[in-house]
C-alpha atoms as a PDB file:
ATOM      1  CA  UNK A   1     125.243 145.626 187.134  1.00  0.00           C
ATOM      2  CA  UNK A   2     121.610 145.656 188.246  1.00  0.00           C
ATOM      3  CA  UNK A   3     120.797 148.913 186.291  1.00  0.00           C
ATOM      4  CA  UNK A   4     120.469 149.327 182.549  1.00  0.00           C
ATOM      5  CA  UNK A   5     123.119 151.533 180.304  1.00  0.00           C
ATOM      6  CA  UNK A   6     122.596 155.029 180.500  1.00  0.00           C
ATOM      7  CA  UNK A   7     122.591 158.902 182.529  1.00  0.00           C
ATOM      8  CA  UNK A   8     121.678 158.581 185.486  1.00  0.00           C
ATOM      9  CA  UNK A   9     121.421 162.281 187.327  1.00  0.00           C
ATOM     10  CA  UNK A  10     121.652 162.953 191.166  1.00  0.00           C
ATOM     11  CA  UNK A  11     118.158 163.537 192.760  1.00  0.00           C
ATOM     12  CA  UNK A  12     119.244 166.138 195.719  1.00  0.00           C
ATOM     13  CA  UNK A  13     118.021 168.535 193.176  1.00  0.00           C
ATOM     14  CA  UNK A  14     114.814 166.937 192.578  1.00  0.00           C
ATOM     15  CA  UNK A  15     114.706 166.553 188.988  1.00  0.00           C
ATOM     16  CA  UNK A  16     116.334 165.940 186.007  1.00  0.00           C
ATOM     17  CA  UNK A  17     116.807 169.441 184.657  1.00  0.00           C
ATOM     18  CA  UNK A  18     118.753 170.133 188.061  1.00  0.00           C
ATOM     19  CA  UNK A  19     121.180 167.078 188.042  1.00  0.00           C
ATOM     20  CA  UNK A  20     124.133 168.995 188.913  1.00  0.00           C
ATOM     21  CA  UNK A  21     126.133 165.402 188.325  1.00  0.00           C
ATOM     22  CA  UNK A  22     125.556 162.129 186.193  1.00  0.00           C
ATOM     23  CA  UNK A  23     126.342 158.822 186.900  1.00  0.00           C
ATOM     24  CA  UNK A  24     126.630 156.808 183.374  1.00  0.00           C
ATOM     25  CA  UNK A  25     127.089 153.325 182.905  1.00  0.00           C
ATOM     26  CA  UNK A  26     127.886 151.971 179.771  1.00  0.00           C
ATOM     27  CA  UNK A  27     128.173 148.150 179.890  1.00  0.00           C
ATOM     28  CA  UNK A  28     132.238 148.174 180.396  1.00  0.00           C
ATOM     29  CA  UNK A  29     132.875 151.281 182.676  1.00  0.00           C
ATOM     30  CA  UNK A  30     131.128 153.569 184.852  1.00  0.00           C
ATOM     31  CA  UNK A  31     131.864 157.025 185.970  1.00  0.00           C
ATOM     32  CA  UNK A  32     130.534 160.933 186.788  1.00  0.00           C
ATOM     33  CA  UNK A  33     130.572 164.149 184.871  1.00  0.00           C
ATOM     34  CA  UNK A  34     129.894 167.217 187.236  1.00  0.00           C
ATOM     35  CA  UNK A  35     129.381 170.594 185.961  1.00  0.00           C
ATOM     36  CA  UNK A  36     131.189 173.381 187.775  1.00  0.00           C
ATOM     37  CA  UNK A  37     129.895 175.118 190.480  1.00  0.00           C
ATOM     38  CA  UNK A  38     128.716 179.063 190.369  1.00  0.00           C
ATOM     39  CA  UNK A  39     131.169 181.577 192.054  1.00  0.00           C
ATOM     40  CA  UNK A  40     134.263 182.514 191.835  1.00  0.00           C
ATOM     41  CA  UNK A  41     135.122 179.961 194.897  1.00  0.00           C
ATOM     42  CA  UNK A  42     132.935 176.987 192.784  1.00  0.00           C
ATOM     43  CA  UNK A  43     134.807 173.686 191.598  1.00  0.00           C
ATOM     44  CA  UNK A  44     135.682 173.634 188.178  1.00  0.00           C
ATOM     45  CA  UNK A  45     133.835 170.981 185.971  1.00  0.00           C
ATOM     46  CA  UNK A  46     134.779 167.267 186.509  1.00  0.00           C
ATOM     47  CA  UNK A  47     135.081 163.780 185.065  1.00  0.00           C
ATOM     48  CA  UNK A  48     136.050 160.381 185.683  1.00  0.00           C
ATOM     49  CA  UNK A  49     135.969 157.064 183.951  1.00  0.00           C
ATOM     50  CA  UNK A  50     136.103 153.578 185.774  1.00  0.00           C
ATOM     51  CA  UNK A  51     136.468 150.412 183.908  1.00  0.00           C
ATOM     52  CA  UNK A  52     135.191 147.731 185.472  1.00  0.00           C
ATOM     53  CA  UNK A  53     136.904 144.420 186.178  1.00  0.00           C
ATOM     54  CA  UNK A  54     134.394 142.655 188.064  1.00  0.00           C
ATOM     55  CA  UNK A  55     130.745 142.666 189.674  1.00  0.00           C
ATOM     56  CA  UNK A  56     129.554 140.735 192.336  1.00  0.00           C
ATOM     57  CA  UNK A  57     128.120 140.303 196.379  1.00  0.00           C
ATOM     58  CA  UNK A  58     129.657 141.836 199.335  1.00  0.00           C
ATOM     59  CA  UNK A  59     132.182 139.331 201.457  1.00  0.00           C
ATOM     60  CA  UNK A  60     130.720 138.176 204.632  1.00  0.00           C
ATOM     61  CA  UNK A  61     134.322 138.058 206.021  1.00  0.00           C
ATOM     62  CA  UNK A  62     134.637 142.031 204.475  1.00  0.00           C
ATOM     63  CA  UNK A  63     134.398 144.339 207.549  1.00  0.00           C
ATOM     64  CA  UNK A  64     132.236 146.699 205.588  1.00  0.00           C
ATOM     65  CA  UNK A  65     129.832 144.020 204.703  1.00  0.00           C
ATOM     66  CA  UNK A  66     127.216 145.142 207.043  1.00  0.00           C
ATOM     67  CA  UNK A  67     127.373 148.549 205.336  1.00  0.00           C
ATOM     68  CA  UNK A  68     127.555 146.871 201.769  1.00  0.00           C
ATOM     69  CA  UNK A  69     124.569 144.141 202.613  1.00  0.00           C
ATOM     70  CA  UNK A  70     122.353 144.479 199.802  1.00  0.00           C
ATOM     71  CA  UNK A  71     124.041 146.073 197.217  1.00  0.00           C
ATOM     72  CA  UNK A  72     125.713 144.625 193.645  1.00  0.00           C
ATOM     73  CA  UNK A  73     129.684 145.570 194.327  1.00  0.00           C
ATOM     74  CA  UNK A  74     131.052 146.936 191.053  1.00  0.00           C
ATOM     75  CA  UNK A  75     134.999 146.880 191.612  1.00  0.00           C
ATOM     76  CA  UNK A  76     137.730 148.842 188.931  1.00  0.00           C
ATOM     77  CA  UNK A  77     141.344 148.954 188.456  1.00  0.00           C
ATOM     78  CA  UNK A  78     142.088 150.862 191.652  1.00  0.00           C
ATOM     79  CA  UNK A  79     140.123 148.674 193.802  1.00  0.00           C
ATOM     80  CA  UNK A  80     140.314 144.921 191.968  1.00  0.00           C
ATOM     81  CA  UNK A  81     142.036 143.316 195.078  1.00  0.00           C
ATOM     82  CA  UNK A  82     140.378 145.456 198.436  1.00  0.00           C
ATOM     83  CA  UNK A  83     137.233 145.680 200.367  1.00  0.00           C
ATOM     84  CA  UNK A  84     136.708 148.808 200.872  1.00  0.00           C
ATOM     85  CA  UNK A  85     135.990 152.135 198.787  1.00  0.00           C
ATOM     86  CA  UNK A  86     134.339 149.860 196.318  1.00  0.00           C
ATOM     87  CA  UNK A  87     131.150 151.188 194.663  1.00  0.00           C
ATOM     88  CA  UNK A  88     128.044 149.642 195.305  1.00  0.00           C
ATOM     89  CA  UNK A  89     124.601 149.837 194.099  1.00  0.00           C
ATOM     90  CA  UNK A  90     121.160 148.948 194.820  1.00  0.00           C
ATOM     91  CA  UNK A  91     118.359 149.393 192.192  1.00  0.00           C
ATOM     92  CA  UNK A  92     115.129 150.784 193.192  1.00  0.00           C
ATOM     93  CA  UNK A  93     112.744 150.515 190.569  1.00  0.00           C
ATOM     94  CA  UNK A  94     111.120 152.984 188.350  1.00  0.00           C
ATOM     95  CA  UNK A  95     115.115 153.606 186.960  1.00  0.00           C
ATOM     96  CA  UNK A  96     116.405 154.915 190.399  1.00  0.00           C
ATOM     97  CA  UNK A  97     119.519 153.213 192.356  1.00  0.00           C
ATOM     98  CA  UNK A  98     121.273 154.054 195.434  1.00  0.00           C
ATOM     99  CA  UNK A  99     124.866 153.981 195.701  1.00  0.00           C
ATOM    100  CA  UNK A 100     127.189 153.239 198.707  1.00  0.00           C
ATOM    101  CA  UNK A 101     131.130 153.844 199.136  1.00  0.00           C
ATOM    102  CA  UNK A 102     132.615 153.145 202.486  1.00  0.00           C
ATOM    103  CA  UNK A 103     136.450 153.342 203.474  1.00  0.00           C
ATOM    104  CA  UNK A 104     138.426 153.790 206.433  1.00  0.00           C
ATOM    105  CA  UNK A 105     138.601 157.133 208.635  1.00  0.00           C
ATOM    106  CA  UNK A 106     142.313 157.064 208.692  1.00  0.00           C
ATOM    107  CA  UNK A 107     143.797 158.734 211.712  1.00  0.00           C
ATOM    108  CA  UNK A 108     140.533 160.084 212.947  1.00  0.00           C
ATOM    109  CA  UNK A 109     138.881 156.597 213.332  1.00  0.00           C
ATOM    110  CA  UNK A 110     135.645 155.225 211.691  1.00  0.00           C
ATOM    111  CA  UNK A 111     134.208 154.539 208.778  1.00  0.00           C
ATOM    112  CA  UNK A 112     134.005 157.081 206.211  1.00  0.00           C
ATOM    113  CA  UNK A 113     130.905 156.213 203.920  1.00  0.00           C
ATOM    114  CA  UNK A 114     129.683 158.459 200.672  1.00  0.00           C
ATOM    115  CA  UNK A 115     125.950 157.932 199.993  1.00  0.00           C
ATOM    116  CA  UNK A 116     124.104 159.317 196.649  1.00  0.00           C
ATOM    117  CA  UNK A 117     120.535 158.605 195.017  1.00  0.00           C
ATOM    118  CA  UNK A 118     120.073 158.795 191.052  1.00  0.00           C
ATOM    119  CA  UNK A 119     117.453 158.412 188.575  1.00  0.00           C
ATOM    120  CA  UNK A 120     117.904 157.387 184.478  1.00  0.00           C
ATOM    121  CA  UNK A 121     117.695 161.018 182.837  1.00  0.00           C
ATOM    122  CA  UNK A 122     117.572 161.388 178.939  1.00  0.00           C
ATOM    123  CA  UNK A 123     120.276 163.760 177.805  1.00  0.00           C
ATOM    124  CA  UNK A 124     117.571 165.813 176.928  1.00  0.00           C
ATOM    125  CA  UNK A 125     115.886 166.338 179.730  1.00  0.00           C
ATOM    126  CA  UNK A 126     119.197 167.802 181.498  1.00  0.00           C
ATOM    127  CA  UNK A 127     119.766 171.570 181.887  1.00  0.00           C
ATOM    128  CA  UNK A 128     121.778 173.350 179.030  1.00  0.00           C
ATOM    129  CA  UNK A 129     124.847 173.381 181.598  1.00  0.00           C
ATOM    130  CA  UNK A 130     124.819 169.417 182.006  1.00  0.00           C
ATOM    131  CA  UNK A 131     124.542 168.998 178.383  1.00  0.00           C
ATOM    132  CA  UNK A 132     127.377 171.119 177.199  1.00  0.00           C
ATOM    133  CA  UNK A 133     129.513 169.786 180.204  1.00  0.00           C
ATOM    134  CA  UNK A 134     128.997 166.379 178.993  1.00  0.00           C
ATOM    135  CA  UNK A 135     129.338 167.426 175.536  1.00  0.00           C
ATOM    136  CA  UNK A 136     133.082 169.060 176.478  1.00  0.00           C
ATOM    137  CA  UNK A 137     133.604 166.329 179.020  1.00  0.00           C
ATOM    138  CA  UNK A 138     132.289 162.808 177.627  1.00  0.00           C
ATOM    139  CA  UNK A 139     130.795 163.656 174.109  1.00  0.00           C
ATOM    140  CA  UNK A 140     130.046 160.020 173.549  1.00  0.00           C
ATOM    141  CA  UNK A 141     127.267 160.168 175.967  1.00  0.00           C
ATOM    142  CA  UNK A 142     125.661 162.853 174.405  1.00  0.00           C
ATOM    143  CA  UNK A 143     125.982 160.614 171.238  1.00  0.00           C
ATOM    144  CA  UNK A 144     124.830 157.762 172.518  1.00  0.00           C
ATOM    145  CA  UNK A 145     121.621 159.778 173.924  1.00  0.00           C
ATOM    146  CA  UNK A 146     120.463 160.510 170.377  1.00  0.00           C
ATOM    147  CA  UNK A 147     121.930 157.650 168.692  1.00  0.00           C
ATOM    148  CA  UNK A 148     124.627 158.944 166.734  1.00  0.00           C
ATOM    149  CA  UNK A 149     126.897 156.512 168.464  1.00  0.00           C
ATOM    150  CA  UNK A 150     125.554 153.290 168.253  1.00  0.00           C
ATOM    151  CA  UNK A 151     125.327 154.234 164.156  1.00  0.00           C
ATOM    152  CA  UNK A 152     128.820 155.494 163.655  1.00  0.00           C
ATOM    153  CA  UNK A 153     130.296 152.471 165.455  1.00  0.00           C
ATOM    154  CA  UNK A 154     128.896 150.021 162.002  1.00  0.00           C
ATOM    155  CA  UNK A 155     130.566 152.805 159.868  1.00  0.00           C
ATOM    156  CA  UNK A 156     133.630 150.859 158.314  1.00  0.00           C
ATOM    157  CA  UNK A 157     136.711 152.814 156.494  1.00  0.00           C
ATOM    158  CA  UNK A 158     139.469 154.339 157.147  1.00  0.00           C
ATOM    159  CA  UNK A 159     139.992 157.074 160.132  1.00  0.00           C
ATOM    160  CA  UNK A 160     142.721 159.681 161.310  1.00  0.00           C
ATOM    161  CA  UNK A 161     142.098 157.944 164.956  1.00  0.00           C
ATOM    162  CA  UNK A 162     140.063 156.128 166.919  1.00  0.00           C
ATOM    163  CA  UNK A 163     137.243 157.686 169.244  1.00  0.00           C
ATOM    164  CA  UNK A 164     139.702 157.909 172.449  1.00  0.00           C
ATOM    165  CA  UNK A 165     141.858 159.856 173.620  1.00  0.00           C
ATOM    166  CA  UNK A 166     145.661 160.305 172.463  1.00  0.00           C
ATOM    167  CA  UNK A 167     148.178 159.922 175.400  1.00  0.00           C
ATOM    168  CA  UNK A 168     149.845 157.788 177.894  1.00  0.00           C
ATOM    169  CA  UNK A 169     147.958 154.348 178.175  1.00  0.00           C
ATOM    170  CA  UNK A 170     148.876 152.089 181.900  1.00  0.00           C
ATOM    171  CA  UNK A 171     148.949 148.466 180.310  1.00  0.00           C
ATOM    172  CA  UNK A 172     146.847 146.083 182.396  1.00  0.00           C
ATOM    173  CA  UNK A 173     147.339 148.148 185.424  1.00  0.00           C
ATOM    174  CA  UNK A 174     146.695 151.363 187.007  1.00  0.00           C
ATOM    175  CA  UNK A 175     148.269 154.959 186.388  1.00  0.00           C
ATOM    176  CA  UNK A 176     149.921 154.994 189.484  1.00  0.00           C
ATOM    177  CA  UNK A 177     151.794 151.453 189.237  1.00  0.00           C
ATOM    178  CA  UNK A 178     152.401 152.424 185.316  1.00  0.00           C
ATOM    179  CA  UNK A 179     154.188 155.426 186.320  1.00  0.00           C
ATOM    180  CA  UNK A 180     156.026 153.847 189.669  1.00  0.00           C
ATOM    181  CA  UNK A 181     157.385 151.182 186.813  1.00  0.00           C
ATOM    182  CA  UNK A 182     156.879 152.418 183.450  1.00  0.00           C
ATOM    183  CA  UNK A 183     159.290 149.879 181.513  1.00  0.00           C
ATOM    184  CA  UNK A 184     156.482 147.282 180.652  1.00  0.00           C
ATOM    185  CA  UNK A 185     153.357 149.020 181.416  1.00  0.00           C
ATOM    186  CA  UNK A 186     153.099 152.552 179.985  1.00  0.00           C
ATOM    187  CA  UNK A 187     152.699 153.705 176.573  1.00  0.00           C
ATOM    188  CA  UNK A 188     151.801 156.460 174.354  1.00  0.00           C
ATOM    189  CA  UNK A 189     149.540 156.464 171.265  1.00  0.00           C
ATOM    190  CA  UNK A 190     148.411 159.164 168.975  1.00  0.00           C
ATOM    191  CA  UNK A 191     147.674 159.540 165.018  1.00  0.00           C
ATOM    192  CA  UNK A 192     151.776 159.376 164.504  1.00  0.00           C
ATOM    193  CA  UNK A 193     153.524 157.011 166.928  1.00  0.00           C
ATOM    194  CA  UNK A 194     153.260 154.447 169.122  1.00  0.00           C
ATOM    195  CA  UNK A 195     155.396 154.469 171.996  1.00  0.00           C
ATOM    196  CA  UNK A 196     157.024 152.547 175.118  1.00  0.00           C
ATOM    197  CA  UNK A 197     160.340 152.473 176.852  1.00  0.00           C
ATOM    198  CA  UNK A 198     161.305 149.950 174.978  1.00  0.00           C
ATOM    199  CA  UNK A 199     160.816 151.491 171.711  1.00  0.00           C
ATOM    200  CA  UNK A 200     158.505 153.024 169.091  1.00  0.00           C
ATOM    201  CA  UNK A 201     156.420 152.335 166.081  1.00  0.00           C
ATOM    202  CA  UNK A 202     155.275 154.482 163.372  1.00  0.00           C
ATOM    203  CA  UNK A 203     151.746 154.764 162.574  1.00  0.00           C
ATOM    204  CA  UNK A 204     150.842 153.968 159.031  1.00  0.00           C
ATOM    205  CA  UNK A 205     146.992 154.476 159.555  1.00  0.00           C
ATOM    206  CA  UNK A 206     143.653 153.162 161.107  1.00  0.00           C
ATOM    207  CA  UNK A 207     140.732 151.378 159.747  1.00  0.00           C
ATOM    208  CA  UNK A 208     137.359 151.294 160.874  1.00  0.00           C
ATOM    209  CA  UNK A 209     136.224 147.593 161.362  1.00  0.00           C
ATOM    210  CA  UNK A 210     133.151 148.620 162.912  1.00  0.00           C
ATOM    211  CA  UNK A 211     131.367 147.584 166.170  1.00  0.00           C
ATOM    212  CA  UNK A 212     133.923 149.631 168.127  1.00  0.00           C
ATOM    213  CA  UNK A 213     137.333 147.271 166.772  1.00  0.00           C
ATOM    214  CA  UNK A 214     139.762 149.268 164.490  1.00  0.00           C
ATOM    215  CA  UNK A 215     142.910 147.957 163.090  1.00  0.00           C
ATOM    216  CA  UNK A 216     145.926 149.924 163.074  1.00  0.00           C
ATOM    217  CA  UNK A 217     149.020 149.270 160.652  1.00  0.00           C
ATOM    218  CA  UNK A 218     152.575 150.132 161.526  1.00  0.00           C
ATOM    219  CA  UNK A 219     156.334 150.294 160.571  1.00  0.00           C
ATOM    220  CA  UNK A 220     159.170 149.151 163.094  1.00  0.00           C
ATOM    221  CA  UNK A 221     162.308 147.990 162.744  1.00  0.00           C
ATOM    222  CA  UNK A 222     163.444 144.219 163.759  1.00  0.00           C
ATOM    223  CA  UNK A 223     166.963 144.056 166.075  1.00  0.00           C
ATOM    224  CA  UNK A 224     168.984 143.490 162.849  1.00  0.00           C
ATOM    225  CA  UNK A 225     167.803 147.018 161.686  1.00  0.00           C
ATOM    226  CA  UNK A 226     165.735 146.171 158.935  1.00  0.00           C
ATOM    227  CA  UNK A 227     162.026 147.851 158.479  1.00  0.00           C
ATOM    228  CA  UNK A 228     158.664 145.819 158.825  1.00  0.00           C
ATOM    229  CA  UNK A 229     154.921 146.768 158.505  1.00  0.00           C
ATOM    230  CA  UNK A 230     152.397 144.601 160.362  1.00  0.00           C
ATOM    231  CA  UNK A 231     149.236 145.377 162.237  1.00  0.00           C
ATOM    232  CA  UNK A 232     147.390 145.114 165.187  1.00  0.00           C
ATOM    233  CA  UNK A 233     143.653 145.209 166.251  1.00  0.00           C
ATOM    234  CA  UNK A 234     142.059 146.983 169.111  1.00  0.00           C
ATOM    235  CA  UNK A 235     138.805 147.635 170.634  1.00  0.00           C
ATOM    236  CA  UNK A 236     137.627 151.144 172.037  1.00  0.00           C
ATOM    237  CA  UNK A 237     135.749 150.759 174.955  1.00  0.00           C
ATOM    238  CA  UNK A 238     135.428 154.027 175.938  1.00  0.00           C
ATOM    239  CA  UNK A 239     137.374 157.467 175.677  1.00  0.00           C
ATOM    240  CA  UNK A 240     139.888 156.176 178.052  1.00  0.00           C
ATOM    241  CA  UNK A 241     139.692 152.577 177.834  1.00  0.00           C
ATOM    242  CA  UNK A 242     140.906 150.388 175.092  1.00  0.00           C
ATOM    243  CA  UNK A 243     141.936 146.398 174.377  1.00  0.00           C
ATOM    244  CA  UNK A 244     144.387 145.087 171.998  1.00  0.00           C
ATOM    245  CA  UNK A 245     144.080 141.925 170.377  1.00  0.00           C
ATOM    246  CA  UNK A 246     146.872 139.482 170.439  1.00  0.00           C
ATOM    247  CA  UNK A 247     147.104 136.003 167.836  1.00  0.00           C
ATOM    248  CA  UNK A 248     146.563 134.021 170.887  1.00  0.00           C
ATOM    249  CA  UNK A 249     143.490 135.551 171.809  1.00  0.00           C
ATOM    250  CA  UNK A 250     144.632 137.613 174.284  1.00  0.00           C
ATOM    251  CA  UNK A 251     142.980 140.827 175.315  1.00  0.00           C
ATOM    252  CA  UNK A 252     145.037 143.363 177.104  1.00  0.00           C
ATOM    253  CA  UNK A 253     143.148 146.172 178.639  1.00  0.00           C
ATOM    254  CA  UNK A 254     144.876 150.014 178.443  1.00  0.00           C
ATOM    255  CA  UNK A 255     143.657 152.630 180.790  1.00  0.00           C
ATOM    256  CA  UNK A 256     144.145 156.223 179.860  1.00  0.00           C
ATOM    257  CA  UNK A 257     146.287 158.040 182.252  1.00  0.00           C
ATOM    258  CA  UNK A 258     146.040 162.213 182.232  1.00  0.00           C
ATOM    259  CA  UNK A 259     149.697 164.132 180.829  1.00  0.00           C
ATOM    260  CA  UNK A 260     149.136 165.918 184.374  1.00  0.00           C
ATOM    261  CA  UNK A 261     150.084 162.081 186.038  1.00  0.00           C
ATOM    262  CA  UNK A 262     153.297 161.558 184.396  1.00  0.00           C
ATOM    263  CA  UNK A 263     156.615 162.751 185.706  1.00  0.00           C
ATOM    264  CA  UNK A 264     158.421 165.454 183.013  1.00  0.00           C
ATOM    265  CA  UNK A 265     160.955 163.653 182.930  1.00  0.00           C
ATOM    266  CA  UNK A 266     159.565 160.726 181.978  1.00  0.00           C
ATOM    267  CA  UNK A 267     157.769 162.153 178.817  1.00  0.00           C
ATOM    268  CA  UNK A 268     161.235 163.734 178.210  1.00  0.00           C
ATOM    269  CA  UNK A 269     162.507 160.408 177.479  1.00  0.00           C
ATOM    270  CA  UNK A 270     160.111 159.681 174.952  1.00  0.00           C
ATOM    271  CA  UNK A 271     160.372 163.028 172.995  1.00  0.00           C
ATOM    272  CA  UNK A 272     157.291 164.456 174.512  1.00  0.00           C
ATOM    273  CA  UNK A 273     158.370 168.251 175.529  1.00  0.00           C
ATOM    274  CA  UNK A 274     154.658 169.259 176.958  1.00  0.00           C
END
């Protein structure tokens, strides 16, 4: 990315203190927190997290590229294999970027193209409402702003769970193909259980091994019936994003996919009556 780590807050409002939404970029994802909007008509507050898979120029042979000319292409699970709706950005000194989305019309025709200008904010500096939407939405930024997070990531030891959320998981794909064919590439994981369709494992605990890895040890059962504890090691990349590390070196990335995405009768089938 040609921007550093950070907040970044919209400039319509002309400063920091009246960023009504952040931008944050934290070396492996990217994504917004909005606060929610006055009235009883306004938009509720809103989140999103994007890992990203890769980061690169515009295609000359893309039919957006003359839209895209000039800008770093950042591209995520949704949009790894497409040219279009892909976010770009342009850095303009003095910690400002612009950033460019452009997709088709659809039926009407066209391009449609989403256009926003940011600057880097301190946490500080936003109002009370952006800091205790980001504090309810993303905490880990606010940590991050003050440091907490980059110290309790050397903390070693044992934990009740890692910093991320507990839920479904879409295995080296997105939610929507997870949940279209959930056989191989959903799962669940909280404090108790790990789960897929194929079968569960019992949590035994987690362990701290500091720079965002933490080990977790389990109990399952081999095909002839008979118990087994082993272990695996993953790395939290985010709330919603996590790797797991295999003997072979390996890294398989998990995306974290909302309850509100999977079918009820899908969670059914793994015991999960929400």
């Amino acid at each position: 990315m040609p921007i550093e780590q950070g907040i970044y807050g919209n400039v319509e409002g002309g400063s920091c203190a009246r960023a009504s939404l952040v931008f944050f970029y934290d070396g492996a994802n990217y994504g917004y927190v909005k606060q929610a909007e006055p009235g009883a008509n306004g938009a509720g507050a809103y989140s999103e997290v994007n890992p990203i898979r890769r980061v690169g120029a515009p295609s000359r042979d893309s039919d957006f590229y003359d839209y895209y000319r000039g800008y770093t292409l950042v591209w995520n699970a949704e949009n790894a294999d497409s040219d279009e709706d892909i976010l770009g950005i342009k850095a303009e000194g003095d910690g400002r970027f612009a950033s460019i989305q452009v997709s088709q019309g659809g039926a009407s025709g066209g391009e449609m193209i989403s256009e926003e200008a940011y600057r880097k904010c301190a946490f500080a500096q936003l109002s009370p409402q952006m800091q205790a939407t980001i504090r309810a939405k993303r905490p880990q930024l606010a940590g991050a702003a003050t440091g907490q997070a980059s110290t309790a990531s050397h903390i070693q030891g044992s934990v009740e769970f890692p910093p991320m959320e507990k839920g479904y998981y879409a295995i080296q794909t997105s939610c929507a193909a997870a949940v279209a064919d959930p056989y191989l590439t959903l799962m669940y994981i909280d404090e108790k259980r790990q789960s897929a369709a194929d079968g569960s494992t019992e949590t035994l605990g987690f362990r701290n091994l500091g720079h965002g890895r933490y080990e977790r040890s389990y109990r399952a059962v081999d095909p002839s019936g008979k118990s087994y504890t082993d272990s695996q090691v993953m790395t939290v990349r985010s709330r919603t994003s996590f790797t797991v590390e295999y003997d072979d070196g390996e890294h398989v990335t998990h995306i974290y996919c909302p309850t509100t995405q999977i079918p009820r009768a899908e969670r059914m089938e793994w015991g999960d009556l929400s």
